[in-house]
C-alpha atoms as a PDB file:
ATOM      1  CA  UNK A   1     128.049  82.556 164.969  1.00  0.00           C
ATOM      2  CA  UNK A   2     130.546  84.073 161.903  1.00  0.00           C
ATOM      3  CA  UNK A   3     131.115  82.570 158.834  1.00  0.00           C
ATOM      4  CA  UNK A   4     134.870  81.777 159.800  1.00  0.00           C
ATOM      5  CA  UNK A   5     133.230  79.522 162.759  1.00  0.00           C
ATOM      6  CA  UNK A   6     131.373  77.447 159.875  1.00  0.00           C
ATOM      7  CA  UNK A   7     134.204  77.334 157.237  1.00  0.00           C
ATOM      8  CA  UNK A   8     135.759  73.678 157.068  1.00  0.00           C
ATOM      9  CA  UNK A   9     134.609  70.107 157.026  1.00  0.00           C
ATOM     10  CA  UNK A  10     132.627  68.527 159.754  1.00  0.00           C
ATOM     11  CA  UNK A  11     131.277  65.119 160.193  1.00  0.00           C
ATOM     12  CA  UNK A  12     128.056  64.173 162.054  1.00  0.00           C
ATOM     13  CA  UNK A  13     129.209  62.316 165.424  1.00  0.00           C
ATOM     14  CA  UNK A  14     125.387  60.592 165.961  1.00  0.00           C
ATOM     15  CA  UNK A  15     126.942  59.431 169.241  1.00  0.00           C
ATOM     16  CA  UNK A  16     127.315  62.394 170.402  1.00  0.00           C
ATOM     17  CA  UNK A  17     123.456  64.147 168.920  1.00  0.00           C
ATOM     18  CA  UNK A  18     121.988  66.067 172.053  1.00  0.00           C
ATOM     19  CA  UNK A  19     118.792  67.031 172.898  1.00  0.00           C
ATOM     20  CA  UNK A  20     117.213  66.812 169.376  1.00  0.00           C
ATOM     21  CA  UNK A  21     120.815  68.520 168.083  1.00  0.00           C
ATOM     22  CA  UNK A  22     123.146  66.906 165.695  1.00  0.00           C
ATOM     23  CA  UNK A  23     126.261  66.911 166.823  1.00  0.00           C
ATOM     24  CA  UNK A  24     129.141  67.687 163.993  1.00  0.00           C
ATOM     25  CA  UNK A  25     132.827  67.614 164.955  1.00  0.00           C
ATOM     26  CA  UNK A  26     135.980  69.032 163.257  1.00  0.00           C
ATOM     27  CA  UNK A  27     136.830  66.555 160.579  1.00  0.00           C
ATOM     28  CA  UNK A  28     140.580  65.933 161.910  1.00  0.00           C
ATOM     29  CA  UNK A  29     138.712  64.761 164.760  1.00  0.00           C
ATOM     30  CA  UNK A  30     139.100  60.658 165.690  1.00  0.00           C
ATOM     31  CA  UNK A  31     135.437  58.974 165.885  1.00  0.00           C
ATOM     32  CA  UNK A  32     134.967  55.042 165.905  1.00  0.00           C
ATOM     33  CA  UNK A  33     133.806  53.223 163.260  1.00  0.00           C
ATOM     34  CA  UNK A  34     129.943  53.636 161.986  1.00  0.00           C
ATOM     35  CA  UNK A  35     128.097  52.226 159.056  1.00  0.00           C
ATOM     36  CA  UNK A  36     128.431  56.252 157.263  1.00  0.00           C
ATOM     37  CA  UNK A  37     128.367  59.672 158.439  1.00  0.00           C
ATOM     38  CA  UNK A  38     126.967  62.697 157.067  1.00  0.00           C
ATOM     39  CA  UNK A  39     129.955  65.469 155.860  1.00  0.00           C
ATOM     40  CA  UNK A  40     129.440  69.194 155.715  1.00  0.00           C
ATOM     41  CA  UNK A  41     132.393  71.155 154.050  1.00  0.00           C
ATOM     42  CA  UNK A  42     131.441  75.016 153.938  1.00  0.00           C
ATOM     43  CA  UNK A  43     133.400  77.373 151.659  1.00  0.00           C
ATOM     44  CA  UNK A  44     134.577  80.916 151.825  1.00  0.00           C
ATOM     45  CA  UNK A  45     132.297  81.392 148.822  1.00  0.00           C
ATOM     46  CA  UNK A  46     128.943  80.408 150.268  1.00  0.00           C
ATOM     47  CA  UNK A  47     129.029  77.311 149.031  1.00  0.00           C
ATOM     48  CA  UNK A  48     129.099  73.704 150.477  1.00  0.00           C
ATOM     49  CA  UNK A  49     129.508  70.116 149.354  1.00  0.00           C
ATOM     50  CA  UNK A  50     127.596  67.125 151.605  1.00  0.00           C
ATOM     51  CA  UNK A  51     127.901  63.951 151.784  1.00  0.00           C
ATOM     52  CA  UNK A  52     125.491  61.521 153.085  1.00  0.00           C
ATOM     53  CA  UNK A  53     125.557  57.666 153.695  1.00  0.00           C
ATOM     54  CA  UNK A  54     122.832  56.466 151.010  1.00  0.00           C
ATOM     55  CA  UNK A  55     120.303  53.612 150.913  1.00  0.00           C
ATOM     56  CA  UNK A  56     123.078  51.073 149.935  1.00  0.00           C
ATOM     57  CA  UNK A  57     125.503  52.583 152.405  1.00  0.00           C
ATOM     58  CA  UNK A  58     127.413  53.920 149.408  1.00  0.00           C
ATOM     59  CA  UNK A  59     127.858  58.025 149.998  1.00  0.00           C
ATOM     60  CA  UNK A  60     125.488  59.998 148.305  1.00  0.00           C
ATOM     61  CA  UNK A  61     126.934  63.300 147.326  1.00  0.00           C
ATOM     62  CA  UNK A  62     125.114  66.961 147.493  1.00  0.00           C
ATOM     63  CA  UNK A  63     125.937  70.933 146.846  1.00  0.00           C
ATOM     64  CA  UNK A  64     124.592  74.225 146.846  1.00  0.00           C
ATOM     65  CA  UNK A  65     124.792  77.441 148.606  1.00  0.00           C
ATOM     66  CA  UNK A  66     124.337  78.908 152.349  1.00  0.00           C
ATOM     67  CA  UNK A  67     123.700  81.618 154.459  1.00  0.00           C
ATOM     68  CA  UNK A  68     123.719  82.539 158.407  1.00  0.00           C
ATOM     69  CA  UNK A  69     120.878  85.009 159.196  1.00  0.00           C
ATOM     70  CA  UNK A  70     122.338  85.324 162.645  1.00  0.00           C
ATOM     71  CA  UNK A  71     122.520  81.641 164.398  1.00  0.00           C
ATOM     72  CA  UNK A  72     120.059  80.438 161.782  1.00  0.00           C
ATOM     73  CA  UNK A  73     122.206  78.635 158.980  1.00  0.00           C
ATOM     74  CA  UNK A  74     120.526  78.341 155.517  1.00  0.00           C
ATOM     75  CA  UNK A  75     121.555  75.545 153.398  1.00  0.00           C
ATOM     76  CA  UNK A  76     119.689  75.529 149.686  1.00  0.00           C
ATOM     77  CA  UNK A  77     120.632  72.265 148.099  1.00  0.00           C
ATOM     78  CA  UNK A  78     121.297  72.487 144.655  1.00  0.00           C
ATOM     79  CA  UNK A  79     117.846  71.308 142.686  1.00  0.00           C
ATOM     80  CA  UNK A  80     115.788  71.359 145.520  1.00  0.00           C
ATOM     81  CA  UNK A  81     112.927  74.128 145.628  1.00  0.00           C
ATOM     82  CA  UNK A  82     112.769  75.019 149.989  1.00  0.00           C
ATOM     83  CA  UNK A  83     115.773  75.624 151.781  1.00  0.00           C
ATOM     84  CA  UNK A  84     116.593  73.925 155.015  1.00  0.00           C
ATOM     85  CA  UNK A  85     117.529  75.788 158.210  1.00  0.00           C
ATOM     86  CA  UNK A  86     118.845  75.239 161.464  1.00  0.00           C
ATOM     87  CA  UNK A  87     119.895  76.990 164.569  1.00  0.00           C
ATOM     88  CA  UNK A  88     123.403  76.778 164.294  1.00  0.00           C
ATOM     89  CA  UNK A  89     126.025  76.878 167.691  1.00  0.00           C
ATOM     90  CA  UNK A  90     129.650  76.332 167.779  1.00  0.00           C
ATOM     91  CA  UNK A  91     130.443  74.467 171.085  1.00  0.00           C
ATOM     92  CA  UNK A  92     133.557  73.750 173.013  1.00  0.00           C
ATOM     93  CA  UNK A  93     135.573  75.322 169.634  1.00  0.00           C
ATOM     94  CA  UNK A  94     135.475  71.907 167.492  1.00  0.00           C
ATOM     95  CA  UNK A  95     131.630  70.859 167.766  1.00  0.00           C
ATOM     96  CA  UNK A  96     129.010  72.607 165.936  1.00  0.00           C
ATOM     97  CA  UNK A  97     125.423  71.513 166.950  1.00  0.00           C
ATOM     98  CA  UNK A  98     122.654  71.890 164.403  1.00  0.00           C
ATOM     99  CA  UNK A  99     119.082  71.824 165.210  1.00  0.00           C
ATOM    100  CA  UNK A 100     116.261  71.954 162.548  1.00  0.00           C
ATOM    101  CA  UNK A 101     114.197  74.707 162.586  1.00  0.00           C
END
């Protein structure tokens, strides 16, 4: 996977989470209603902006930085001390699958 693959927003489609993968789908992308879904937006910069259904159900908001080290994508949340990784695929052109390593 390339950086251009990643660069854009994409929201978690849970209905769609495969074999331990979570499933993320263009934004633009029509999905039925749900309680909240997580939102990735990844810049040219190496930067990205989250957000996250929270305890309440109101959005809980996150940045920081990222990285692909081939299909292994880095995020490092602003604040927090370890990184999180996944293997990273693009799929079908408009899904991106995330698994945590």
């Amino acid at each position: 996977m390339d950086k251009t693959g990643l660069l854009g927003e994409w929201v978690h489609a849970h209905e769609r989470d495969v074999g331990g993968a979570k499933v993320f789908v263009d934004a633009d992308e029509p999905l039925p209603p749900s309680r909240g879904r997580q939102r990735l937006r990844f810049l040219s910069d190496g930067t990205f902006e989250e957000g996250m259904p929270g305890a309440d159900d109101r959005s809980v908001q996150a940045s920081g930085t990222y990285r692909l080290n081939g299909t292994r994508l880095v995020l490092q949340r602003d604040g927090q001390t370890q990184p999180v990784e996944y293997e990273a695929a693009r799929v079908g052109g408009k899904s991106l699958h995330l698994t945590k390593v």
